[in-house]
PDB file of N, CA and C in Angstrom:
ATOM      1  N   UNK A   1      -1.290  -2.041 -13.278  1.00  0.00           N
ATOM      2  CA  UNK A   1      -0.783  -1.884 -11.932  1.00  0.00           C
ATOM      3  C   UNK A   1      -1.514  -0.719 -11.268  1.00  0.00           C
ATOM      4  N   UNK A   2      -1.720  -0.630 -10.094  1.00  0.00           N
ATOM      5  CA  UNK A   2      -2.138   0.337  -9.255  1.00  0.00           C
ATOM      6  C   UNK A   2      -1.773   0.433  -8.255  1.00  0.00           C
ATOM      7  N   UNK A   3      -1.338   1.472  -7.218  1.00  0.00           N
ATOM      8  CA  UNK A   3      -0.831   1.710  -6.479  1.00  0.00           C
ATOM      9  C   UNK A   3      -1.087   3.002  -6.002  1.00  0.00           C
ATOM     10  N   UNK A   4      -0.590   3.708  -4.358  1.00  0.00           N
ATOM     11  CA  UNK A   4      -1.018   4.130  -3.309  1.00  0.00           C
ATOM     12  C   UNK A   4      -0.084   4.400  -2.188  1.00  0.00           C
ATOM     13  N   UNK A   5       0.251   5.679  -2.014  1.00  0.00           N
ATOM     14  CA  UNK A   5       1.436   6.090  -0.945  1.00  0.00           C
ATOM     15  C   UNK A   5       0.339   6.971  -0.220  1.00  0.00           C
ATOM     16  N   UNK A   6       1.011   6.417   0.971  1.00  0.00           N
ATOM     17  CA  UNK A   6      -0.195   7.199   2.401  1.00  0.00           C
ATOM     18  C   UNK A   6       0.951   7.745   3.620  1.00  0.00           C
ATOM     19  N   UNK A   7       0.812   8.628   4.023  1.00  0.00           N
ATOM     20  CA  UNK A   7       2.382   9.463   5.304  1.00  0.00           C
ATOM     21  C   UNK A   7       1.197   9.475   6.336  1.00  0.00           C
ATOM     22  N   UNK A   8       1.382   9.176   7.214  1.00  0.00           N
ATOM     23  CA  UNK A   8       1.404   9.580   8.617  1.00  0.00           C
ATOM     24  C   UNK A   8       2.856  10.303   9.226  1.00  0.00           C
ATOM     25  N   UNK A   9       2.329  11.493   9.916  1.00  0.00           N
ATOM     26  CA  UNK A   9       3.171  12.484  10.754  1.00  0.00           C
ATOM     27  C   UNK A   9       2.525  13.336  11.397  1.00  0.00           C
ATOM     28  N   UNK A  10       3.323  13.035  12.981  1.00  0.00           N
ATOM     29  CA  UNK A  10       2.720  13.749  14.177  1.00  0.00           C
ATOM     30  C   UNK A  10       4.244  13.822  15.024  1.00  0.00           C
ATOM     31  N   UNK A  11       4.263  15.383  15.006  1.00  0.00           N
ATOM     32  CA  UNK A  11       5.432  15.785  15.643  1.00  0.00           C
ATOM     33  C   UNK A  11       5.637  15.468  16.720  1.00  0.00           C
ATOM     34  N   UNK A  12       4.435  15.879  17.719  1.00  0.00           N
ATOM     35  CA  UNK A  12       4.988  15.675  19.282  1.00  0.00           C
ATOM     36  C   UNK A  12       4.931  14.107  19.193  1.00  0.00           C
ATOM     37  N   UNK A  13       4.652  13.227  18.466  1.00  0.00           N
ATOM     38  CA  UNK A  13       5.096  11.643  18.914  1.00  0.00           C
ATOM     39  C   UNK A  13       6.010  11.349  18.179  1.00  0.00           C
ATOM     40  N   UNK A  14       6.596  12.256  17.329  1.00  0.00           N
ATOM     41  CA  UNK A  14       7.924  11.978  16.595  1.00  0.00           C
ATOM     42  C   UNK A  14       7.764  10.710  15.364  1.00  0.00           C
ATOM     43  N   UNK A  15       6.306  10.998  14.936  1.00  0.00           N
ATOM     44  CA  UNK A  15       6.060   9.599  13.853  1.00  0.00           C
ATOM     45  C   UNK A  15       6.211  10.282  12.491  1.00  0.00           C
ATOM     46  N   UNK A  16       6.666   9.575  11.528  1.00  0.00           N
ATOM     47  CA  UNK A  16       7.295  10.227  10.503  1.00  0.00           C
ATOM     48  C   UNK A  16       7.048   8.784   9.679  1.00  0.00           C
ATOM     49  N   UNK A  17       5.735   8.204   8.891  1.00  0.00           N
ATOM     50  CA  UNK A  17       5.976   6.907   8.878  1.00  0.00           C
ATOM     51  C   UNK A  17       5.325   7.079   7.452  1.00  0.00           C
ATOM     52  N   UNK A  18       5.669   5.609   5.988  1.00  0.00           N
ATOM     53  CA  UNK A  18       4.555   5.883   5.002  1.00  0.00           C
ATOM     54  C   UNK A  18       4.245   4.393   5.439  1.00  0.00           C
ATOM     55  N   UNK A  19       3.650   4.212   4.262  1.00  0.00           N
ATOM     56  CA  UNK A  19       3.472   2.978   3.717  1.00  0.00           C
ATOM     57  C   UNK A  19       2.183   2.856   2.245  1.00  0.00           C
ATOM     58  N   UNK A  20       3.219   1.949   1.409  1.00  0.00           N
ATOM     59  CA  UNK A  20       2.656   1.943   0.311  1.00  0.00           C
ATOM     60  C   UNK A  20       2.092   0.960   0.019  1.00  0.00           C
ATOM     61  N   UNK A  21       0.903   0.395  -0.560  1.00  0.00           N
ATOM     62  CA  UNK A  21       0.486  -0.514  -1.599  1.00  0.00           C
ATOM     63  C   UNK A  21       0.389  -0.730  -3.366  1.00  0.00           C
ATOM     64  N   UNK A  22       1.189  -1.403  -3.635  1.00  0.00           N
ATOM     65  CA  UNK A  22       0.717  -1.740  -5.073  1.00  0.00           C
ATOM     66  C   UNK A  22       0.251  -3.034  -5.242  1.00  0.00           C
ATOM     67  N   UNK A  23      -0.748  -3.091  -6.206  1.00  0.00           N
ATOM     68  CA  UNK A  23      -1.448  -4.104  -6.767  1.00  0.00           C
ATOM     69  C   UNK A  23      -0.878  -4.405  -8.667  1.00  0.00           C
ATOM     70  N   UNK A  24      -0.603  -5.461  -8.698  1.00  0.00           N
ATOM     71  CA  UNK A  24       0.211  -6.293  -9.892  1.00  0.00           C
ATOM     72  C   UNK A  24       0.094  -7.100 -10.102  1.00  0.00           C
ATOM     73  N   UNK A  25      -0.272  -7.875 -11.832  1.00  0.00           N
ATOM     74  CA  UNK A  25      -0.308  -9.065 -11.966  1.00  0.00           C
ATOM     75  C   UNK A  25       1.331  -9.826 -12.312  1.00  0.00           C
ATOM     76  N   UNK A  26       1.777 -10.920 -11.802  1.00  0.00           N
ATOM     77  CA  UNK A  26       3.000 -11.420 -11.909  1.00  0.00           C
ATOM     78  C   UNK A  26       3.004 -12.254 -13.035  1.00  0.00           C
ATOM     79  N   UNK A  27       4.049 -12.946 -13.451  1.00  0.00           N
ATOM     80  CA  UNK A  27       4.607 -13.010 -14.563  1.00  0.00           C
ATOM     81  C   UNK A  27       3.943 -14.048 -14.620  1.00  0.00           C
ATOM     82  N   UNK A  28       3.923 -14.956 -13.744  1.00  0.00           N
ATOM     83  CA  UNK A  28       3.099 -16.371 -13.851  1.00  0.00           C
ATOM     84  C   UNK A  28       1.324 -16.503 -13.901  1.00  0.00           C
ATOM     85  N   UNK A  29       0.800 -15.280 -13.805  1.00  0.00           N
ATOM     86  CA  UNK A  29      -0.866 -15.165 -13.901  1.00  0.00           C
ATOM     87  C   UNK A  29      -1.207 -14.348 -12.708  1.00  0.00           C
ATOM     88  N   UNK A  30      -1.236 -15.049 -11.584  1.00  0.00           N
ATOM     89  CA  UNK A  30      -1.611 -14.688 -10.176  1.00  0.00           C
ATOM     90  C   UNK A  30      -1.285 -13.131 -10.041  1.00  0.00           C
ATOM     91  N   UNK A  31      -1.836 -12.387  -8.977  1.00  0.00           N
ATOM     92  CA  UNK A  31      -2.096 -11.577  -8.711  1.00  0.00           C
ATOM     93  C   UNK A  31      -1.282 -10.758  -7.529  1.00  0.00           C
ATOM     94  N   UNK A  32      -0.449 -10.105  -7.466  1.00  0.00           N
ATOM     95  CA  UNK A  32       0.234  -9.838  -6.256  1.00  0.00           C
ATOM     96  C   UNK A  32      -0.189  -8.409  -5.616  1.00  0.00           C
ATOM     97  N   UNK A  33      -0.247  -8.554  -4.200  1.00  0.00           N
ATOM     98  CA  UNK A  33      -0.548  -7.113  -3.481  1.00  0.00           C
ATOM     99  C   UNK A  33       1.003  -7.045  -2.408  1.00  0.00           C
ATOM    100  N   UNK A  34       1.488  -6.173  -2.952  1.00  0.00           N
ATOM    101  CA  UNK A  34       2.565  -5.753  -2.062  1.00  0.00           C
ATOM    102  C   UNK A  34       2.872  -4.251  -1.533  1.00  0.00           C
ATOM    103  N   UNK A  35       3.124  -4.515  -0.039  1.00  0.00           N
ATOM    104  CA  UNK A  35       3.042  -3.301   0.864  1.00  0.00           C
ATOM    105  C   UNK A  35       4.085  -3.215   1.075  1.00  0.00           C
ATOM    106  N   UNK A  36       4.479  -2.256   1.655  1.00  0.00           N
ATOM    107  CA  UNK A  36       5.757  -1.649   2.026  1.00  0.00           C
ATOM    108  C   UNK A  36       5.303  -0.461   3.083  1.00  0.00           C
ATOM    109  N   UNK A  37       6.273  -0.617   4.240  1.00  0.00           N
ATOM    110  CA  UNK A  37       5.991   0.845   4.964  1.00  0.00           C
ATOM    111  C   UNK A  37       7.283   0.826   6.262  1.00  0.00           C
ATOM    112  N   UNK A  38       7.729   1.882   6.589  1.00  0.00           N
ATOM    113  CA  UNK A  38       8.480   2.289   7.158  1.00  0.00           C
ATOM    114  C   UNK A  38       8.546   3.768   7.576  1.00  0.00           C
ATOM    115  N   UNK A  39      10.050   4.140   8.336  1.00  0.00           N
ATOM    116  CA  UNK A  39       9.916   5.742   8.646  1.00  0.00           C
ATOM    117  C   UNK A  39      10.655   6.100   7.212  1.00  0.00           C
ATOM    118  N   UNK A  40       9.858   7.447   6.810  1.00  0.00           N
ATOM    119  CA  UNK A  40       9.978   7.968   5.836  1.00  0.00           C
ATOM    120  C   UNK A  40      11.444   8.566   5.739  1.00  0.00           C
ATOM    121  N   UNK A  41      11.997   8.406   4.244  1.00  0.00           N
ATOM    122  CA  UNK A  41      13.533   8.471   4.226  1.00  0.00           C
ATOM    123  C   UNK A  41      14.448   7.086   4.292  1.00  0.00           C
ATOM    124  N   UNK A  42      13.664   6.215   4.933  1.00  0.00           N
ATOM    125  CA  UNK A  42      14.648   4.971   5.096  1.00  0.00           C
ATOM    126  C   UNK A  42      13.925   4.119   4.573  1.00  0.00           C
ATOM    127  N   UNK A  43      14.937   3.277   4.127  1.00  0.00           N
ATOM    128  CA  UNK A  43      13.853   1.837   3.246  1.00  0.00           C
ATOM    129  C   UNK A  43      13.268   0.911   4.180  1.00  0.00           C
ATOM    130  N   UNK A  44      12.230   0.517   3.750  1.00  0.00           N
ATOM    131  CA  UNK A  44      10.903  -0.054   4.170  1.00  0.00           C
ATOM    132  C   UNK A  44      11.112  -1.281   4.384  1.00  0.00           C
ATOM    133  N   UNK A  45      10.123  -1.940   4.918  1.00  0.00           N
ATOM    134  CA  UNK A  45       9.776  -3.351   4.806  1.00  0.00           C
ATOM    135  C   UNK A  45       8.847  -3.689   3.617  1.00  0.00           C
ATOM    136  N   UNK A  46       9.432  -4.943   3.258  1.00  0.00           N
ATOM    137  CA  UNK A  46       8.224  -5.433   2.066  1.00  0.00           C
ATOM    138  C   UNK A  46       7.646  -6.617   2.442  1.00  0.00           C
ATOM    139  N   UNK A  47       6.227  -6.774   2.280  1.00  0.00           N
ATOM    140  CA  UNK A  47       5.754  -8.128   2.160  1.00  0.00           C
ATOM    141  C   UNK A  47       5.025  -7.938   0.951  1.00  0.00           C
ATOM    142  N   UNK A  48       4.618  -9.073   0.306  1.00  0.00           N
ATOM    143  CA  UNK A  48       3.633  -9.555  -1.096  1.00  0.00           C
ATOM    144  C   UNK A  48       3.180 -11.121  -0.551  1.00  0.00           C
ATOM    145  N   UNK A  49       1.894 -10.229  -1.285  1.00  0.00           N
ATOM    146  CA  UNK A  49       0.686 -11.327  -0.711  1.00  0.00           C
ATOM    147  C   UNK A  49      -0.166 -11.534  -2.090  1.00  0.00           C
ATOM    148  N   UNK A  50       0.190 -13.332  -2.777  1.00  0.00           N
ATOM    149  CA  UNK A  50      -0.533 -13.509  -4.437  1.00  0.00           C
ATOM    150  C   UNK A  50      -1.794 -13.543  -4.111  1.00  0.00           C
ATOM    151  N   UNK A  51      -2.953 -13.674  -5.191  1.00  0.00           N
ATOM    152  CA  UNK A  51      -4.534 -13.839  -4.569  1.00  0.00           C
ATOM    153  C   UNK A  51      -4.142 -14.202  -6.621  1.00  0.00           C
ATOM    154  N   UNK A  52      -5.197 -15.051  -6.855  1.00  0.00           N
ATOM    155  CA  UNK A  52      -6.038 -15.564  -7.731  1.00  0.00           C
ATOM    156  C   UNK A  52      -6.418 -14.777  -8.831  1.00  0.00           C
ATOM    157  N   UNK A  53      -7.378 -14.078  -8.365  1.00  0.00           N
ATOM    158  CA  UNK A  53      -7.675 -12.933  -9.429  1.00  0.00           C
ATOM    159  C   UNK A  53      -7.587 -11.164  -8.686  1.00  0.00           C
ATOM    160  N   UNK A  54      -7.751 -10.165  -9.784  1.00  0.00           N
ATOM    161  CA  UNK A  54      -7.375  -9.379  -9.524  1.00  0.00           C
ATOM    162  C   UNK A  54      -8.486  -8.522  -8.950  1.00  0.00           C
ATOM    163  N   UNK A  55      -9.651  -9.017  -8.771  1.00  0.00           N
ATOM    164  CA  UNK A  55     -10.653  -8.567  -7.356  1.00  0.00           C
ATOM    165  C   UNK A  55     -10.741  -9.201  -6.110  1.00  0.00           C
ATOM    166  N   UNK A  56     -10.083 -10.234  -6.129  1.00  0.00           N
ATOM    167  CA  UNK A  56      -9.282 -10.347  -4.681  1.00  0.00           C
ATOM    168  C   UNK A  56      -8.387  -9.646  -4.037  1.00  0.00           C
ATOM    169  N   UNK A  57      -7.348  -9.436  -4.663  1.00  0.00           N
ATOM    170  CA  UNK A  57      -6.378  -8.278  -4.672  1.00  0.00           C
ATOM    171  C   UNK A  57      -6.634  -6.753  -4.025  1.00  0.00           C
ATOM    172  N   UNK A  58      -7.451  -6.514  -5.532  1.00  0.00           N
ATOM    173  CA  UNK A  58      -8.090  -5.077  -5.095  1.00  0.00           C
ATOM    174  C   UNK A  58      -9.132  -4.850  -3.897  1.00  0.00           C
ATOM    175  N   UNK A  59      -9.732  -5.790  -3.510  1.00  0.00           N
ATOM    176  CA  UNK A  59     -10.715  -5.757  -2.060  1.00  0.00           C
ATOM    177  C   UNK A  59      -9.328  -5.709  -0.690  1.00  0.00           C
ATOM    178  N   UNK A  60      -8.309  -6.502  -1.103  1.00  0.00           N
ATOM    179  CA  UNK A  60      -7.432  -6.662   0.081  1.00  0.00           C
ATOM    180  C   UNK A  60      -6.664  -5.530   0.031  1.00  0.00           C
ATOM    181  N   UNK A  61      -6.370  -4.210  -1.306  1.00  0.00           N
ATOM    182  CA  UNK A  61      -5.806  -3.151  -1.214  1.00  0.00           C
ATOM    183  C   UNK A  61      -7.374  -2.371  -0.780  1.00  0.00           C
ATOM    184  N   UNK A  62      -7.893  -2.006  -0.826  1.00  0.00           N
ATOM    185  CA  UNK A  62      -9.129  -1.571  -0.284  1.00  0.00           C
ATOM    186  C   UNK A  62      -9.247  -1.513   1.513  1.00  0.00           C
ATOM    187  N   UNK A  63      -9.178  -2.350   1.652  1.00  0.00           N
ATOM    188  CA  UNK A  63      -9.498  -3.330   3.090  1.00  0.00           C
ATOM    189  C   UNK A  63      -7.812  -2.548   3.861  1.00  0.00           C
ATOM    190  N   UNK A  64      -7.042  -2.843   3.365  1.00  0.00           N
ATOM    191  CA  UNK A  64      -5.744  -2.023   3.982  1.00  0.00           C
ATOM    192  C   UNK A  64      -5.770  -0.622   3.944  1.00  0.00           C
ATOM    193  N   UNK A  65      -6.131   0.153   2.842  1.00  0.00           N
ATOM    194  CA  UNK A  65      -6.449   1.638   2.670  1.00  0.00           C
ATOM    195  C   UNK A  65      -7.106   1.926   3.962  1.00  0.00           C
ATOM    196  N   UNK A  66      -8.527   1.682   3.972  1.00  0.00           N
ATOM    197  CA  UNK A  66      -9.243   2.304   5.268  1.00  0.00           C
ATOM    198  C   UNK A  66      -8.931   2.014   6.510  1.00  0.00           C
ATOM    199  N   UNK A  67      -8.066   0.819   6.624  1.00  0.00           N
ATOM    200  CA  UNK A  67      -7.398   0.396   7.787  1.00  0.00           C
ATOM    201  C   UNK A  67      -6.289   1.654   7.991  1.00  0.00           C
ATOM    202  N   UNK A  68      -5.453   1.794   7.239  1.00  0.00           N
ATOM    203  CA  UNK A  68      -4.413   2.884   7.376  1.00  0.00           C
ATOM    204  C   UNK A  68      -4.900   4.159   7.623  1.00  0.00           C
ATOM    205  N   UNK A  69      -5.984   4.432   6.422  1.00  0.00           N
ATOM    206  CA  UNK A  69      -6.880   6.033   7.246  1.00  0.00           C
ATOM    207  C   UNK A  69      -7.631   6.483   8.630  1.00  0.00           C
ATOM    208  N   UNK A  70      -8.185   4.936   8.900  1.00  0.00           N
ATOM    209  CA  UNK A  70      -8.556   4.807  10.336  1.00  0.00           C
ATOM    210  C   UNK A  70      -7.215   5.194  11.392  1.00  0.00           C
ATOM    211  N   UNK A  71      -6.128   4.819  10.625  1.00  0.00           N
ATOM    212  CA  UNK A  71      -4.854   5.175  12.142  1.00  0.00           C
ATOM    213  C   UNK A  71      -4.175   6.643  11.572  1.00  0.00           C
ATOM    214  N   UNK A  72      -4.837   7.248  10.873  1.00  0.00           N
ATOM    215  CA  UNK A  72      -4.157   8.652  10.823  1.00  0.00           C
ATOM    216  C   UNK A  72      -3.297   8.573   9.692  1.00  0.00           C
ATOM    217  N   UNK A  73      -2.845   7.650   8.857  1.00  0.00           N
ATOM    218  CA  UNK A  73      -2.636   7.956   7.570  1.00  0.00           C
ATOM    219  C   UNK A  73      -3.709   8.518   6.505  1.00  0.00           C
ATOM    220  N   UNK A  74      -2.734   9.359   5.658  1.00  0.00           N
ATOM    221  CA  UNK A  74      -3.528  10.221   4.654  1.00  0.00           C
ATOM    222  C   UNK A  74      -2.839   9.815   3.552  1.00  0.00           C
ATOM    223  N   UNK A  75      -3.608   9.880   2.027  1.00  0.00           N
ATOM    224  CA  UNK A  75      -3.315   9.406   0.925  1.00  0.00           C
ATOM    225  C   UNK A  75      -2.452  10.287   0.196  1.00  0.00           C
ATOM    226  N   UNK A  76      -1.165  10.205  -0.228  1.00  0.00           N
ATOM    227  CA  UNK A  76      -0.739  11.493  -0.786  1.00  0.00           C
ATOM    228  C   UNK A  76      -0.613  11.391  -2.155  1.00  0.00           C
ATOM    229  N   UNK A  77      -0.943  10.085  -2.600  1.00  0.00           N
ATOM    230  CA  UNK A  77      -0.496   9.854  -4.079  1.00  0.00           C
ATOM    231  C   UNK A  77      -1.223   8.686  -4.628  1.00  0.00           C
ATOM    232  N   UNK A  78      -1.802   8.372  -5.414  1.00  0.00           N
ATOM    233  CA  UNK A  78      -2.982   7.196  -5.675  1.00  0.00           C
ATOM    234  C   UNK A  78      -2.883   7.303  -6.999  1.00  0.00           C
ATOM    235  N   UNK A  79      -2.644   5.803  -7.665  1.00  0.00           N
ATOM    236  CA  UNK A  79      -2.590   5.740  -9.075  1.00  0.00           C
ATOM    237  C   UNK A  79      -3.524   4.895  -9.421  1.00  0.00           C
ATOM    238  N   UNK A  80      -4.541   5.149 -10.384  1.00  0.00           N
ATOM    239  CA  UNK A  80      -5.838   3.571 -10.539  1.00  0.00           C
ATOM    240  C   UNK A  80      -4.916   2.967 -11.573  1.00  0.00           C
ATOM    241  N   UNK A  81      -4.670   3.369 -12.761  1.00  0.00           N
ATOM    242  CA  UNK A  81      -4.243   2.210 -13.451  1.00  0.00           C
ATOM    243  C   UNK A  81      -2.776   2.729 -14.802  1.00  0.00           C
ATOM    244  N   UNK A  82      -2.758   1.838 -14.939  1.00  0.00           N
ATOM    245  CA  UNK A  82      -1.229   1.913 -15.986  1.00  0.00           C
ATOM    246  C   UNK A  82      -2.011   1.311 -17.510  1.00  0.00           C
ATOM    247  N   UNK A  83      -3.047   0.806 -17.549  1.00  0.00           N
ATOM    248  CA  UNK A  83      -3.389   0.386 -18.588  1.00  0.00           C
ATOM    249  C   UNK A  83      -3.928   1.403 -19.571  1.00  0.00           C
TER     250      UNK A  83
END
């Protein structure tokens, strides 16, 4: 498993926001990438999105990372692997 918590916060706009990615293989083979993000303190939204293999996955957690750093999220916590 791998996974990735990123905060955005900017006072004068009152944004207080994370959002996380983990990458996981599921019980059945396939590959799951699931995000989560909300205002920090309150529970999130989840979506999960399966992919095939697990460099599909990891390009689509990739591909979301720099998307999130591009809008002013910063990485506060990054795990490569559990294995």
């Amino acid at each position: 498993m791998r996974a990735a918590y990123l905060e955005k916060r900017d006072l004068e706009k009152r944004q207080f926001r994370f959002y996380r990615i983990i990458i996981t293989q599921t019980l059945f083979g396939p590959w799951a990438l699931i995000r989560e993000w909300g205002r920090i303190g309150s529970p999130g939204t989840v979506r999960e999105v399966w992919y095939d293999s697990e460099q599909e996955a990891l390009a689509a957690g990739e591909k979301l990372m720099k998307q999130k750093t591009r809008r002013g999220y910063q990485a506060i916590e990054q795990q490569r692997s559990y294995r």
